[in-house]
PDB file of N, CA and C in Angstrom:
ATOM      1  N   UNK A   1       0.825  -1.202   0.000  1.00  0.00           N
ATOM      2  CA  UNK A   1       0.000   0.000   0.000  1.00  0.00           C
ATOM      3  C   UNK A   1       0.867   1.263   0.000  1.00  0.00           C
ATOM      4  N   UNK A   2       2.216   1.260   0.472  1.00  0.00           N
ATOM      5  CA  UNK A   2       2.506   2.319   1.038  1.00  0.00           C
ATOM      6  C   UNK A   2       3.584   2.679  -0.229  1.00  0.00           C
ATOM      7  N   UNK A   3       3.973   1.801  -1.337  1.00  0.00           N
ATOM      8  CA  UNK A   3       4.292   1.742  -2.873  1.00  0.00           C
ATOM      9  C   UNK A   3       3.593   2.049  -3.557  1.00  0.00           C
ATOM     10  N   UNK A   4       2.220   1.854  -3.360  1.00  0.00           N
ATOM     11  CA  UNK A   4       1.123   2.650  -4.468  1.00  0.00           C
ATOM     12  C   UNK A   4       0.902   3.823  -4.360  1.00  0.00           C
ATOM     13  N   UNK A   5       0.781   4.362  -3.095  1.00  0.00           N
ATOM     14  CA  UNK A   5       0.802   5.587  -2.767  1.00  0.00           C
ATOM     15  C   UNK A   5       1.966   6.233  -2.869  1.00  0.00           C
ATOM     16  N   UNK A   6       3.222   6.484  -2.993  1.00  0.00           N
ATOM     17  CA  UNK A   6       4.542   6.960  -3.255  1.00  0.00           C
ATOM     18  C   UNK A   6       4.118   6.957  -5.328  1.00  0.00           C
ATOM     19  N   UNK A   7       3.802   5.805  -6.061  1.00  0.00           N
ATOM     20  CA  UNK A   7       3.160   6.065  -7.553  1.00  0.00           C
ATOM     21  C   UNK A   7       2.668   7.074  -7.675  1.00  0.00           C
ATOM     22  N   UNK A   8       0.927   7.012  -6.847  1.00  0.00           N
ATOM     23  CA  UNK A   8       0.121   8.151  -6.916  1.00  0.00           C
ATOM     24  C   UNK A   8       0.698   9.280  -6.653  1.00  0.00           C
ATOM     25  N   UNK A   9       1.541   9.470  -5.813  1.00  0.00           N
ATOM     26  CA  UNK A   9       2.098  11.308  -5.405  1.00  0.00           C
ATOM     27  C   UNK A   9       2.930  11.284  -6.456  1.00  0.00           C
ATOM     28  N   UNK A  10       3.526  10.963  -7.240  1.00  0.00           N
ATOM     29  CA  UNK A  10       4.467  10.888  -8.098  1.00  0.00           C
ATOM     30  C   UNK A  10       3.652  11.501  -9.443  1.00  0.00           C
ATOM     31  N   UNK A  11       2.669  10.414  -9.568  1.00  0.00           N
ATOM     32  CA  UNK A  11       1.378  10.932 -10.572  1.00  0.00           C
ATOM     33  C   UNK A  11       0.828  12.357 -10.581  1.00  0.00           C
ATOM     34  N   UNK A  12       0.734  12.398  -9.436  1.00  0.00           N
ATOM     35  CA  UNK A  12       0.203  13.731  -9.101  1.00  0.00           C
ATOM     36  C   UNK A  12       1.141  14.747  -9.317  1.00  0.00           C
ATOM     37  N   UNK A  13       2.480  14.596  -8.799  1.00  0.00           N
ATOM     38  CA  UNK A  13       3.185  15.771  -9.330  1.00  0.00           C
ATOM     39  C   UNK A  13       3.897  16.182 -10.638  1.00  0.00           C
ATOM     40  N   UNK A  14       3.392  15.521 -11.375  1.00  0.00           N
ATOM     41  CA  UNK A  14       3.750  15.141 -12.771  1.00  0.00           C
ATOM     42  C   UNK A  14       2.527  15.783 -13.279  1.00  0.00           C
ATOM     43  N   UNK A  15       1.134  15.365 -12.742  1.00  0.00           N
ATOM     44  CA  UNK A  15      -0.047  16.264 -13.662  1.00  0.00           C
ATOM     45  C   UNK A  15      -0.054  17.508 -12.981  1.00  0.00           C
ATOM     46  N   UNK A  16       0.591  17.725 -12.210  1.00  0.00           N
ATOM     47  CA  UNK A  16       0.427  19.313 -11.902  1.00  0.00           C
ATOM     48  C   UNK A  16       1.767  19.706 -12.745  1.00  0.00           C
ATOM     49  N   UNK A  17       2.844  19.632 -12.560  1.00  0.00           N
ATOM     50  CA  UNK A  17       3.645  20.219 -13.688  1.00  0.00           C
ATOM     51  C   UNK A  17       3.162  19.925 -14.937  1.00  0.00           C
ATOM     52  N   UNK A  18       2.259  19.353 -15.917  1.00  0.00           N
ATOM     53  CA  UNK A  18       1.700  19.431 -17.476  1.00  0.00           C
ATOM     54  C   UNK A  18       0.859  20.315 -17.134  1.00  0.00           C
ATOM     55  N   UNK A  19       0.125  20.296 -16.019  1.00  0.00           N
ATOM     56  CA  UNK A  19      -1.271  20.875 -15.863  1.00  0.00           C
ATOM     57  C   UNK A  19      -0.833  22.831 -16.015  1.00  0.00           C
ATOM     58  N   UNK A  20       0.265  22.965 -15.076  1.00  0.00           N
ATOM     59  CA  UNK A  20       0.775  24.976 -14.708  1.00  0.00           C
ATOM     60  C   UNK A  20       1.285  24.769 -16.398  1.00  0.00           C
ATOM     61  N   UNK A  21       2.484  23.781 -16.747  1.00  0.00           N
ATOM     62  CA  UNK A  21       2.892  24.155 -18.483  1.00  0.00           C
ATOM     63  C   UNK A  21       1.950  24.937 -19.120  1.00  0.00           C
ATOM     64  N   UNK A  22       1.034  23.391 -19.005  1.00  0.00           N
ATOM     65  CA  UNK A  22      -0.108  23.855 -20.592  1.00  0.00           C
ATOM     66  C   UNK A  22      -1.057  24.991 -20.228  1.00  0.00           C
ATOM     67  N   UNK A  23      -1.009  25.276 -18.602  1.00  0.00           N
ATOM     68  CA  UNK A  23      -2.075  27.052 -18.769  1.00  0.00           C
ATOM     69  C   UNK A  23      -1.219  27.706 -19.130  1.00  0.00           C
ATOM     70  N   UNK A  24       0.053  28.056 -18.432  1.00  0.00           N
ATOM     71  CA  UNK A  24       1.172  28.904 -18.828  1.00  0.00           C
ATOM     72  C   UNK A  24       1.137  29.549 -20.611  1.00  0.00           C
ATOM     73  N   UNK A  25       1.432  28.029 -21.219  1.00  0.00           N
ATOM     74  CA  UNK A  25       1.628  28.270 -22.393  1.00  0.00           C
ATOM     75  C   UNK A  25       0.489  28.710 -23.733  1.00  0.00           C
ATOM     76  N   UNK A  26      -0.502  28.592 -23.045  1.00  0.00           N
ATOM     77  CA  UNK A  26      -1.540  28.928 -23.421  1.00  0.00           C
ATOM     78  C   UNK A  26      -2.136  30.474 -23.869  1.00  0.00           C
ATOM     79  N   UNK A  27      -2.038  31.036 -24.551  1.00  0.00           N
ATOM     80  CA  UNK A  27      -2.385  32.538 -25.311  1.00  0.00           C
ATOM     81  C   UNK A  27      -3.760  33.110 -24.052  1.00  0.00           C
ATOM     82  N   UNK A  28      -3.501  34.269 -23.744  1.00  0.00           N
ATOM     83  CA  UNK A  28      -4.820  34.696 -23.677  1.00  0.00           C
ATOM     84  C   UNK A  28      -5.746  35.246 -24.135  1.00  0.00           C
ATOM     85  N   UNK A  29      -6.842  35.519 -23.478  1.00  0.00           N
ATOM     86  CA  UNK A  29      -7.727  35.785 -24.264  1.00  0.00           C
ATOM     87  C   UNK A  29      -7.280  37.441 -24.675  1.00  0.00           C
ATOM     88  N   UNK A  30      -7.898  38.034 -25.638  1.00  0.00           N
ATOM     89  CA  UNK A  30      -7.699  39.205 -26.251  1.00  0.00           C
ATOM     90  C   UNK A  30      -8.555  39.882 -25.714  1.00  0.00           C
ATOM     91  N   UNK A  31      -7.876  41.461 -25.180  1.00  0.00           N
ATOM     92  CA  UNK A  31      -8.807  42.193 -23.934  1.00  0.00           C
ATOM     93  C   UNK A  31      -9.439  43.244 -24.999  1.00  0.00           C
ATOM     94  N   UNK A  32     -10.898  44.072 -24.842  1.00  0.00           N
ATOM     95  CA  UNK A  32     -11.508  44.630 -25.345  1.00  0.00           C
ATOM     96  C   UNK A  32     -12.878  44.101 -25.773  1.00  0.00           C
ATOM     97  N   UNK A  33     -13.807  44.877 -26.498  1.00  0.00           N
ATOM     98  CA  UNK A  33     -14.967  44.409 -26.838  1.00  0.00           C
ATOM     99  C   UNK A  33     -14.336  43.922 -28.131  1.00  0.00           C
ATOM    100  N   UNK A  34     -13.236  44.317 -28.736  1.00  0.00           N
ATOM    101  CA  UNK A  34     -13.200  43.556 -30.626  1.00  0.00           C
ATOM    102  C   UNK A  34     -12.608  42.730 -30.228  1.00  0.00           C
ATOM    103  N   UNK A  35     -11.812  42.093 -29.053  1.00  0.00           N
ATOM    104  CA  UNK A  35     -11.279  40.933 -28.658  1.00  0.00           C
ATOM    105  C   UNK A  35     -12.479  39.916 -28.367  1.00  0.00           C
ATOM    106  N   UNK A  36     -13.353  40.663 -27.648  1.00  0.00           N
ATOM    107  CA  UNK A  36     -14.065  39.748 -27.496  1.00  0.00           C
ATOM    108  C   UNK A  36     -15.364  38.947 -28.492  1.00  0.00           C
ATOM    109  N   UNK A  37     -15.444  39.929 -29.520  1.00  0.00           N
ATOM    110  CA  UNK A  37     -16.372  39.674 -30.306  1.00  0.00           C
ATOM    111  C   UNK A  37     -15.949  38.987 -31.134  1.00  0.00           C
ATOM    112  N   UNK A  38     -14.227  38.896 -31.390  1.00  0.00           N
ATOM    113  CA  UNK A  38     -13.410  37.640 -32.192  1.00  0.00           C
ATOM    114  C   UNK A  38     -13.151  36.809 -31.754  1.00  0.00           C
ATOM    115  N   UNK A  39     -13.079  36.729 -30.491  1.00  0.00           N
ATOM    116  CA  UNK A  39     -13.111  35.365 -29.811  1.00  0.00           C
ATOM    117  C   UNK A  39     -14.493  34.575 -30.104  1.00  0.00           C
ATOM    118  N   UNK A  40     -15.535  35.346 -30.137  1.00  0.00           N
ATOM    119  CA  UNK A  40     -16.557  34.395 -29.916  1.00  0.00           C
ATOM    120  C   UNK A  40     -16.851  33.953 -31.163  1.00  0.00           C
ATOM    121  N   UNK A  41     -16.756  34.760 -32.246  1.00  0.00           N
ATOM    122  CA  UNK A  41     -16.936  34.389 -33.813  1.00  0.00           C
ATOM    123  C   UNK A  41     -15.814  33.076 -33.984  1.00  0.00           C
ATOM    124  N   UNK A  42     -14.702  32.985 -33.351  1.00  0.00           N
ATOM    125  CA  UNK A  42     -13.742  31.635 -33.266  1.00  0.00           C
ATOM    126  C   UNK A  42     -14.035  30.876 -32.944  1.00  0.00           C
ATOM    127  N   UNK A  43     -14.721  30.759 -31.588  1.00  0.00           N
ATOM    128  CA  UNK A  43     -15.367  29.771 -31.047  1.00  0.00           C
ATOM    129  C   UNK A  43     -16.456  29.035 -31.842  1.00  0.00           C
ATOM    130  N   UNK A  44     -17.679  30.234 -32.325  1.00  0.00           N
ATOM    131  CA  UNK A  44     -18.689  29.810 -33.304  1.00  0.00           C
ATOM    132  C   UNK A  44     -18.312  28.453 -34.212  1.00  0.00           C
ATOM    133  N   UNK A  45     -17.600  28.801 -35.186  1.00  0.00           N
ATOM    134  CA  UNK A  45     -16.851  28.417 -36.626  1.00  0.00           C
ATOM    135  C   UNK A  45     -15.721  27.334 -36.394  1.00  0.00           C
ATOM    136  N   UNK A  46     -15.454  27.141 -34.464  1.00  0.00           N
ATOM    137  CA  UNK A  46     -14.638  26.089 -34.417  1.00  0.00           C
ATOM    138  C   UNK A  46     -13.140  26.370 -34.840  1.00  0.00           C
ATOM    139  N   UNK A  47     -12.667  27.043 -35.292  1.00  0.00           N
ATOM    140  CA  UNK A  47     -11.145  27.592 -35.748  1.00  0.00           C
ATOM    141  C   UNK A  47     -10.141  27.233 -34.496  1.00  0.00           C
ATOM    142  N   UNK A  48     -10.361  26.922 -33.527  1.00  0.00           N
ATOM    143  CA  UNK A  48     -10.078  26.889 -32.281  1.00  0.00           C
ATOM    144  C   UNK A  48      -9.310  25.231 -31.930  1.00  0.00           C
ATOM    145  N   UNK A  49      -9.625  24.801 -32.683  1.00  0.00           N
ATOM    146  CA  UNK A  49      -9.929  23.034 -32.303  1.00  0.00           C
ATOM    147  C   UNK A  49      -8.706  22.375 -32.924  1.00  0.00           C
ATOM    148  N   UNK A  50      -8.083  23.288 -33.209  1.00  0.00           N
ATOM    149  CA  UNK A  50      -6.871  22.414 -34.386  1.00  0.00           C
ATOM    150  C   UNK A  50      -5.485  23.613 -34.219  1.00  0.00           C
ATOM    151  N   UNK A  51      -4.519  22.606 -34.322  1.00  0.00           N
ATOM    152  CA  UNK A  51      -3.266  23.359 -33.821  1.00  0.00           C
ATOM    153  C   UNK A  51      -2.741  23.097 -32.692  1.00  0.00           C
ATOM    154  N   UNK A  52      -2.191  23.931 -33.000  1.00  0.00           N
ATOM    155  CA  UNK A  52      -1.354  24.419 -31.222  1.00  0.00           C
ATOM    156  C   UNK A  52      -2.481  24.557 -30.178  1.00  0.00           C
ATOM    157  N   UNK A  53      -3.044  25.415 -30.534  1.00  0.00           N
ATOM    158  CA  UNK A  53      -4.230  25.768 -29.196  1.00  0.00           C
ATOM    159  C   UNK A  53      -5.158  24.498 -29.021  1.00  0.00           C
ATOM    160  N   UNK A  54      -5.455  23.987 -30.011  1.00  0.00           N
ATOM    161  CA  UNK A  54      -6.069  22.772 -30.151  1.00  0.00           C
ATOM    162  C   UNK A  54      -5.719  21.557 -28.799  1.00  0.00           C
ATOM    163  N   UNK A  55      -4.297  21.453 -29.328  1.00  0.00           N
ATOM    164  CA  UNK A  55      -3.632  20.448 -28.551  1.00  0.00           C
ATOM    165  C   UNK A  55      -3.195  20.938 -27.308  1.00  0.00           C
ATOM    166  N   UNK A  56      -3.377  22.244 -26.903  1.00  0.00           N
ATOM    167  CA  UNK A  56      -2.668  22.856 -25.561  1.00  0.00           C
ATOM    168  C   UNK A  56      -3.996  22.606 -24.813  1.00  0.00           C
ATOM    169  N   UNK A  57      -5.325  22.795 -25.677  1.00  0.00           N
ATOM    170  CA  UNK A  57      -6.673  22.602 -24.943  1.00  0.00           C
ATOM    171  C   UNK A  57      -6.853  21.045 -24.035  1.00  0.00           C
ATOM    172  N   UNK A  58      -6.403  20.015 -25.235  1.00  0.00           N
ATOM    173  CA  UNK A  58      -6.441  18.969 -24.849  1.00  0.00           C
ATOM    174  C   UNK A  58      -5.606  18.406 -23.443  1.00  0.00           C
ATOM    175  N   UNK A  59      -4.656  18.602 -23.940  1.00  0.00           N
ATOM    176  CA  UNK A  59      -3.495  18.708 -22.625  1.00  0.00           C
ATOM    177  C   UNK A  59      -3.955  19.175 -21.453  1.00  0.00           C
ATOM    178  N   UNK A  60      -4.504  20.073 -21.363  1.00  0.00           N
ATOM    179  CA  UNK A  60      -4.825  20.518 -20.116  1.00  0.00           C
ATOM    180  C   UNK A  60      -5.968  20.428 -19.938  1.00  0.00           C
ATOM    181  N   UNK A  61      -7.295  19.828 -20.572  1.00  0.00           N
ATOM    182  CA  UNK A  61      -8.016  18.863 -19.430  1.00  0.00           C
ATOM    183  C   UNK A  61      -7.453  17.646 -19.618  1.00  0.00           C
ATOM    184  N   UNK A  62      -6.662  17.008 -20.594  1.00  0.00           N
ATOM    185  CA  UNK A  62      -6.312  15.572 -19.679  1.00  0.00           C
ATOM    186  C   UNK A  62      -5.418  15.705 -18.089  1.00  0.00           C
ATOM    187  N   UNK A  63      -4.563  16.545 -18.019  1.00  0.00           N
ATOM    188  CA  UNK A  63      -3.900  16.991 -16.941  1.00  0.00           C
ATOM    189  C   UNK A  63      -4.916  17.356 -15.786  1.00  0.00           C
ATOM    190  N   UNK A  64      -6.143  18.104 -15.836  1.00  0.00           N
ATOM    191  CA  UNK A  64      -6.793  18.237 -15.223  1.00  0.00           C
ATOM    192  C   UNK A  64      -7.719  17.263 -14.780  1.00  0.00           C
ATOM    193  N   UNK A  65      -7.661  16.380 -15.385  1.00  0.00           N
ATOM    194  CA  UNK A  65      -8.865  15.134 -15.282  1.00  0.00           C
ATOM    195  C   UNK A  65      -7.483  14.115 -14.157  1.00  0.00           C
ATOM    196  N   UNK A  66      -6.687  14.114 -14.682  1.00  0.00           N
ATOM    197  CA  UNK A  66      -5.349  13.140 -14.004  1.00  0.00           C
ATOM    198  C   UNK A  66      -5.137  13.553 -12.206  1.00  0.00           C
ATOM    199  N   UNK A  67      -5.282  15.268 -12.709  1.00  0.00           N
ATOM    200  CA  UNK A  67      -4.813  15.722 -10.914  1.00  0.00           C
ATOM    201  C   UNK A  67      -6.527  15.369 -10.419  1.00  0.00           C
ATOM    202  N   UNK A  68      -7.327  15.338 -10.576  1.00  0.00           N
ATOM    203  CA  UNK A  68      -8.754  14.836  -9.933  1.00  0.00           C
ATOM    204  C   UNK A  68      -8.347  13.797  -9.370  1.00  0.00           C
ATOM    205  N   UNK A  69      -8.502  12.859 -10.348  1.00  0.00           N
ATOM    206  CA  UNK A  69      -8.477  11.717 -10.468  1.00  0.00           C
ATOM    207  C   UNK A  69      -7.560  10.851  -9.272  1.00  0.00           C
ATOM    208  N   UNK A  70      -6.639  11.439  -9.677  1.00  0.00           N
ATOM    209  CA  UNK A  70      -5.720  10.907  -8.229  1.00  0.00           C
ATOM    210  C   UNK A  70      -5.250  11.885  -7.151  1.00  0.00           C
ATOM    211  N   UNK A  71      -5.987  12.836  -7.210  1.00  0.00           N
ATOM    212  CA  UNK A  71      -5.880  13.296  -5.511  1.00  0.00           C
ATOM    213  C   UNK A  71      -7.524  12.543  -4.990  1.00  0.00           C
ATOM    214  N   UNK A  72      -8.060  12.220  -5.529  1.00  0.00           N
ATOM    215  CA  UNK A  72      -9.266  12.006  -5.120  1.00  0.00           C
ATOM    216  C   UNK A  72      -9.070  10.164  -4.812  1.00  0.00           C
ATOM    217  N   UNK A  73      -8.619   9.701  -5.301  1.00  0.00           N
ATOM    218  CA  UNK A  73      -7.536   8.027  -5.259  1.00  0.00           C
ATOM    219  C   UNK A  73      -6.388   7.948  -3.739  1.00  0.00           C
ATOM    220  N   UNK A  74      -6.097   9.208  -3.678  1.00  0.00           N
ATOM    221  CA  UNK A  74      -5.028   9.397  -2.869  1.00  0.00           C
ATOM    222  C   UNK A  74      -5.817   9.564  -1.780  1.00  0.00           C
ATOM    223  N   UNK A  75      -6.904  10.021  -1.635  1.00  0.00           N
ATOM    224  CA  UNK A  75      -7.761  10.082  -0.122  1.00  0.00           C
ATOM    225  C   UNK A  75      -8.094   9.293   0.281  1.00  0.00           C
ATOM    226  N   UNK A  76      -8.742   8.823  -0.553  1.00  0.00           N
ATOM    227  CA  UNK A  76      -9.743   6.984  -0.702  1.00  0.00           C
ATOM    228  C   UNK A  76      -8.552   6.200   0.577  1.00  0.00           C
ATOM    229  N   UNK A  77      -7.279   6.073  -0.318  1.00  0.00           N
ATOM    230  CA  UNK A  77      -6.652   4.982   0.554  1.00  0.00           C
ATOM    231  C   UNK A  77      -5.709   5.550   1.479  1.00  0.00           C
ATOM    232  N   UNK A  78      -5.993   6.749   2.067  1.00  0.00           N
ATOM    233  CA  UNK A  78      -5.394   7.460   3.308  1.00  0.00           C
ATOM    234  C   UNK A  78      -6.006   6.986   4.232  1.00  0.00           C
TER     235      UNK A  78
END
């Protein structure tokens, strides 16, 4: 038990370093009302979904689903 748990914290600090990367690296949003009215026309039309941002999206909910996942694993068997 006390080997699985040394895994899990290990896990865990591994999806928190992908997890700070991929917000880090991540563009923000564009400040203003014409920022915002191009953001949402992006969103509309999907332009968003492919690429870089695409894959930085992905990344960081799998990272986010991972740190759940096992801090919530990590309680269970505390």
């Amino acid at each position: 038990m006390n080997g699985l748990r040394i895994v899990l914290m290990i896990l865990q600090v591994i999806a928190s370093i992908v997890l700070i990367a991929s917000i880090l690296l991540q563009s923000g949003k564009s400040a203003g009302l014409s920022g915002s009215i191009a953001g949402g026309s992006e969103q509309l039309f999907g332009k968003e979904g492919r690429g870089y941002e695409g894959i930085l999206k992905k990344v960081t909910t799998a990272g986010a689903v991972m740190f759940i996942v096992v801090a919530i694993i990590l309680v269970a068997i505390q």
